[in-house]
C-alpha atoms as a PDB file:
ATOM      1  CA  UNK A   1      91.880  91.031  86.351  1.00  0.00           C
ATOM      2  CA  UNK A   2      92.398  94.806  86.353  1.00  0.00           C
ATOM      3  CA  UNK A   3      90.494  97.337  87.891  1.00  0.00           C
ATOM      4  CA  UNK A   4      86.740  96.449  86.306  1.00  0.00           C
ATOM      5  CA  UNK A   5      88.586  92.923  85.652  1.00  0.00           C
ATOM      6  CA  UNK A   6      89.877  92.757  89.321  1.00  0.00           C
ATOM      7  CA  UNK A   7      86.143  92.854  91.045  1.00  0.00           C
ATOM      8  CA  UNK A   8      85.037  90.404  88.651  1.00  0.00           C
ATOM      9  CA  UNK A   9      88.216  88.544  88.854  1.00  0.00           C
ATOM     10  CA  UNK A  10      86.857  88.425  93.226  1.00  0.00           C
ATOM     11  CA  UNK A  11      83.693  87.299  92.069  1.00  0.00           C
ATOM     12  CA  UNK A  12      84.589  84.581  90.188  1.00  0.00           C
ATOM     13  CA  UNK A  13      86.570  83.472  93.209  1.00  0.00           C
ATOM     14  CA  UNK A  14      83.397  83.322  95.471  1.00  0.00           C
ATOM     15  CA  UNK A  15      81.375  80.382  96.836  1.00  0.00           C
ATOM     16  CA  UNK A  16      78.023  81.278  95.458  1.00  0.00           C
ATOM     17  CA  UNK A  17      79.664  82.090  91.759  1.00  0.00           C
ATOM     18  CA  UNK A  18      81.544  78.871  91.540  1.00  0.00           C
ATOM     19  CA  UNK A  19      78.493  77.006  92.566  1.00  0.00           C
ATOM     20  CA  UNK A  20      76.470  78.608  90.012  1.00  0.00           C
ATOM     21  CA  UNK A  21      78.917  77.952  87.521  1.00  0.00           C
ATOM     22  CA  UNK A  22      79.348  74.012  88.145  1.00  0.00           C
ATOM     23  CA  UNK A  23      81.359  73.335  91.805  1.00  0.00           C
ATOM     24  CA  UNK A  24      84.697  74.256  89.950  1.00  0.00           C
ATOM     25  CA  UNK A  25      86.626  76.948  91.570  1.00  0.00           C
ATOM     26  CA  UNK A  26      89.927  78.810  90.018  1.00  0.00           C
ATOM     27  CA  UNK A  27      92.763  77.418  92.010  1.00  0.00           C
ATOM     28  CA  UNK A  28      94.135  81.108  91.931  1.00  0.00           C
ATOM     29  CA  UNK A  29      93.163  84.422  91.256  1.00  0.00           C
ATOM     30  CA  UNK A  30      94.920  87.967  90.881  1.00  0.00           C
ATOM     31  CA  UNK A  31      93.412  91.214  90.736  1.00  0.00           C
ATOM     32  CA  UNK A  32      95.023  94.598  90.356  1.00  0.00           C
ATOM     33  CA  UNK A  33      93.003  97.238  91.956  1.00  0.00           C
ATOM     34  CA  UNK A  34      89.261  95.614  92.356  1.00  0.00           C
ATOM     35  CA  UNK A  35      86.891  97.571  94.043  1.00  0.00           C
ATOM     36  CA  UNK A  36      86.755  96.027  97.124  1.00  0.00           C
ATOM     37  CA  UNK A  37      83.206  95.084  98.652  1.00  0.00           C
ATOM     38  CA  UNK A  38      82.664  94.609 102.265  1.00  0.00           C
ATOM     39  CA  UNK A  39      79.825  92.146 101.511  1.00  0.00           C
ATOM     40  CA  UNK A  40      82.128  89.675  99.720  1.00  0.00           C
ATOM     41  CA  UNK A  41      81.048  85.787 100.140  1.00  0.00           C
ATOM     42  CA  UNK A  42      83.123  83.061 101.313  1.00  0.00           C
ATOM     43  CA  UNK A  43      86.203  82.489  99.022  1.00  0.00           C
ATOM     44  CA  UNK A  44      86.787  79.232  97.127  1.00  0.00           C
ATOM     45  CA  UNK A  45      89.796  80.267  95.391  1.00  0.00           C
ATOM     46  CA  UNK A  46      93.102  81.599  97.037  1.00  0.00           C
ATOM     47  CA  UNK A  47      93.067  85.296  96.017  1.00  0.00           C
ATOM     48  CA  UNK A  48      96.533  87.767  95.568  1.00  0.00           C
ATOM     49  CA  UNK A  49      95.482  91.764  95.568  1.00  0.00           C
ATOM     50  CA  UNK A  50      97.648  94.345  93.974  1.00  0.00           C
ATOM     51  CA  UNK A  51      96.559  97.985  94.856  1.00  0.00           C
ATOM     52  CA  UNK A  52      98.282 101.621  95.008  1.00  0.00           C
ATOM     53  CA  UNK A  53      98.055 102.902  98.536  1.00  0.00           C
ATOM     54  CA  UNK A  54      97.071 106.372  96.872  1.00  0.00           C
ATOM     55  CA  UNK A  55      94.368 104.731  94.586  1.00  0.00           C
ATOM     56  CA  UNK A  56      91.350 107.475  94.581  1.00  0.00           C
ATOM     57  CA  UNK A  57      88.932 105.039  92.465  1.00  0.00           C
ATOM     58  CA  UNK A  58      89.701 101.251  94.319  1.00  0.00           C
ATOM     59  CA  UNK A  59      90.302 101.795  97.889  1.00  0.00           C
ATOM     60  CA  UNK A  60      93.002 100.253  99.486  1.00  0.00           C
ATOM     61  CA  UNK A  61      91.170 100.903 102.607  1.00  0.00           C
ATOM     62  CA  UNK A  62      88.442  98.695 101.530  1.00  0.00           C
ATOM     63  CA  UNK A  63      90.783  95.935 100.503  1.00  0.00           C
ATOM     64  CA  UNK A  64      92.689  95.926 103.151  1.00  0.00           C
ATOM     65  CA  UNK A  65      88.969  95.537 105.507  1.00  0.00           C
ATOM     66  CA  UNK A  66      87.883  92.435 102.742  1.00  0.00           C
ATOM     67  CA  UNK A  67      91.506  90.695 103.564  1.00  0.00           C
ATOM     68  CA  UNK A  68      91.085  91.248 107.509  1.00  0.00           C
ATOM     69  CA  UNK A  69      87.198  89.624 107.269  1.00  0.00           C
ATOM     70  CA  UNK A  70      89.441  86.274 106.193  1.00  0.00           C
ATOM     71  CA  UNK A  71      92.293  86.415 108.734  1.00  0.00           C
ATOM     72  CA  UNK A  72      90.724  83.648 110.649  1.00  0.00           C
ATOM     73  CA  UNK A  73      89.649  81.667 107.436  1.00  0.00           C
ATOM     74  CA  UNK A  74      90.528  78.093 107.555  1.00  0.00           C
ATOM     75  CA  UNK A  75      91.277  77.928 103.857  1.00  0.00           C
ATOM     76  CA  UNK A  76      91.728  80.700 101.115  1.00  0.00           C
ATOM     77  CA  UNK A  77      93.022  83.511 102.638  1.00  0.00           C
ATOM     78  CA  UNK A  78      93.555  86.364 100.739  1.00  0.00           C
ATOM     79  CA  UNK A  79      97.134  88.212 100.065  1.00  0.00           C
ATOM     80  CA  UNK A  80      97.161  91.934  99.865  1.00  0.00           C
ATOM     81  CA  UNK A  81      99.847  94.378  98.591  1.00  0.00           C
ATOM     82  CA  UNK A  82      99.191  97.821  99.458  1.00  0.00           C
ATOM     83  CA  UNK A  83     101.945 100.121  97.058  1.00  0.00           C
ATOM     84  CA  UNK A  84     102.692 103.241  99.179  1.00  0.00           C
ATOM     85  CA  UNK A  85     101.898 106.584  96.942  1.00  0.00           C
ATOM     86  CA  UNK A  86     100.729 104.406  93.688  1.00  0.00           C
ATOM     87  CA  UNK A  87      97.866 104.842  91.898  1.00  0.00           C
ATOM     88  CA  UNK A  88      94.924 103.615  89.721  1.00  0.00           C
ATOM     89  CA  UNK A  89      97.005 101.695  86.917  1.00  0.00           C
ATOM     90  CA  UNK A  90      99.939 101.795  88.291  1.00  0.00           C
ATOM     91  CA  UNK A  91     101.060  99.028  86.014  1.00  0.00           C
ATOM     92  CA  UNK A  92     100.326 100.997  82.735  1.00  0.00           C
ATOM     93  CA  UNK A  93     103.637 102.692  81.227  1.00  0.00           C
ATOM     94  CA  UNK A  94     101.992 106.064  79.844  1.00  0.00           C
ATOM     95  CA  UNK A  95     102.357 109.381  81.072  1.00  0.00           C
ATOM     96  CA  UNK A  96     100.479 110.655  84.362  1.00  0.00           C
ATOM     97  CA  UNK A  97      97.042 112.066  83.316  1.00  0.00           C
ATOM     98  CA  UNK A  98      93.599 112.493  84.870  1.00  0.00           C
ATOM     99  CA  UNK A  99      90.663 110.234  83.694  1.00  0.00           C
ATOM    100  CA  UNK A 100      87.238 110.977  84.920  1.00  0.00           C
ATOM    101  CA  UNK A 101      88.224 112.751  88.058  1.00  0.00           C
ATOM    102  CA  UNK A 102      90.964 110.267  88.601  1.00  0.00           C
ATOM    103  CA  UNK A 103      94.635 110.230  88.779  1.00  0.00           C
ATOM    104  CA  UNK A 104      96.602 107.194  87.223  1.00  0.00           C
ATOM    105  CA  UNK A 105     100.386 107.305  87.026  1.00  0.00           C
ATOM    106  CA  UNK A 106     103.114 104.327  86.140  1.00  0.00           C
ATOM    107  CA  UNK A 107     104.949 103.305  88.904  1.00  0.00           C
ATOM    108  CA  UNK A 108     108.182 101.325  87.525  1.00  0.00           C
ATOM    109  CA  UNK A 109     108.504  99.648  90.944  1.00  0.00           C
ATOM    110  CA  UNK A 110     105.104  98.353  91.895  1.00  0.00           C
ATOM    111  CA  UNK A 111     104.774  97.564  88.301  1.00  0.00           C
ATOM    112  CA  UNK A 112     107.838  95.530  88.625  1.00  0.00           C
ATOM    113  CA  UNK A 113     107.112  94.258  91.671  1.00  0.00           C
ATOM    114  CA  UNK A 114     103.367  93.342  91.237  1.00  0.00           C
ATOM    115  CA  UNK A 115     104.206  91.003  88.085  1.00  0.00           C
ATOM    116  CA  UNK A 116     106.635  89.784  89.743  1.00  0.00           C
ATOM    117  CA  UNK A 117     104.746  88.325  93.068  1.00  0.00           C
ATOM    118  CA  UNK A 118     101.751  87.647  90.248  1.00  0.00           C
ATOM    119  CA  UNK A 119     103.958  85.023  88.522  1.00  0.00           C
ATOM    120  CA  UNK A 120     105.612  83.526  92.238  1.00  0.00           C
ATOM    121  CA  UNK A 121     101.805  83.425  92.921  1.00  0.00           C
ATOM    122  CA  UNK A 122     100.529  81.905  90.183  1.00  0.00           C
ATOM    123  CA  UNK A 123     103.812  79.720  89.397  1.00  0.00           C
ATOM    124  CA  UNK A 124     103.234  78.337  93.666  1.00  0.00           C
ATOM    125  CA  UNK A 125      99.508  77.514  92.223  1.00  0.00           C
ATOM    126  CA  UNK A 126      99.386  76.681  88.798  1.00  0.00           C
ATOM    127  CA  UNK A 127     102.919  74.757  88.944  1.00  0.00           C
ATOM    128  CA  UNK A 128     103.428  73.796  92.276  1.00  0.00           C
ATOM    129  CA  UNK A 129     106.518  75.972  92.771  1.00  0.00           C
ATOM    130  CA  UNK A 130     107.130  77.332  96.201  1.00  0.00           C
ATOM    131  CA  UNK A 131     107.495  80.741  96.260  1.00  0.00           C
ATOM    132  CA  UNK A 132     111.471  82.137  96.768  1.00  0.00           C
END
């Protein structure tokens, strides 16, 4: 999920939502700069985060405090990938611009990078293929 799609993306990787929603949790789940609560629940699914390190809507701060609540988890710990001086959308190949107060600009590099640790992440949990 992005952005809007990235905090539900962490929901749907929680204890209480997979419980709600029948016992059956994602066996992965990516999300590109989710807003990041500090009240999250226990995960059930293994969770990757992509986020620009200057992000002024999702806070890599707050990510990076959600990951460090799960270093001593005994399952599903979370992977986080903080992209130095990236924004909001950093993925999204338009020209830099301000939206509602906020600045989003294409980074070719995270953008390249971020899909590709999203597939190696996926590929390791969807396929069974280690990581390279």
């Amino acid at each position: 999920g992005y952005s809007h799609g990235g905090w539900t993306a962490l929901a749907a990787a929680t204890q209480p939502l997979v419980a709600a929603n029948g016992g059956k949790a994602f066996p992965a789940v990516v999300a590109y700069y989710p807003i990041c609560k500090p009240d999250t629940p226990t995960l059930a699914s293994d969770l990757q985060i992509l986020i620009g390190g200057a992000d002024d809507w999702s806070s890599p701060k707050a990510c990076s405090a959600l990951v460090a609540r799960y270093a001593g988890a005994p399952a599903h710990k979370p992977l986080l990938k903080i992209y130095p001086g990236a924004t909001h959308s950093f993925d999204v190949d338009r020209p830099d611009r301000v939206y509602l107060g906020h600045r989003l600009a294409y980074d070719a590099k995270a953008a390249t990078d971020s899909f590709d640790m999203t597939k190696k992440f996926l590929d390791s949990h969807l396929r069974g293929e280690k990581a390279q």
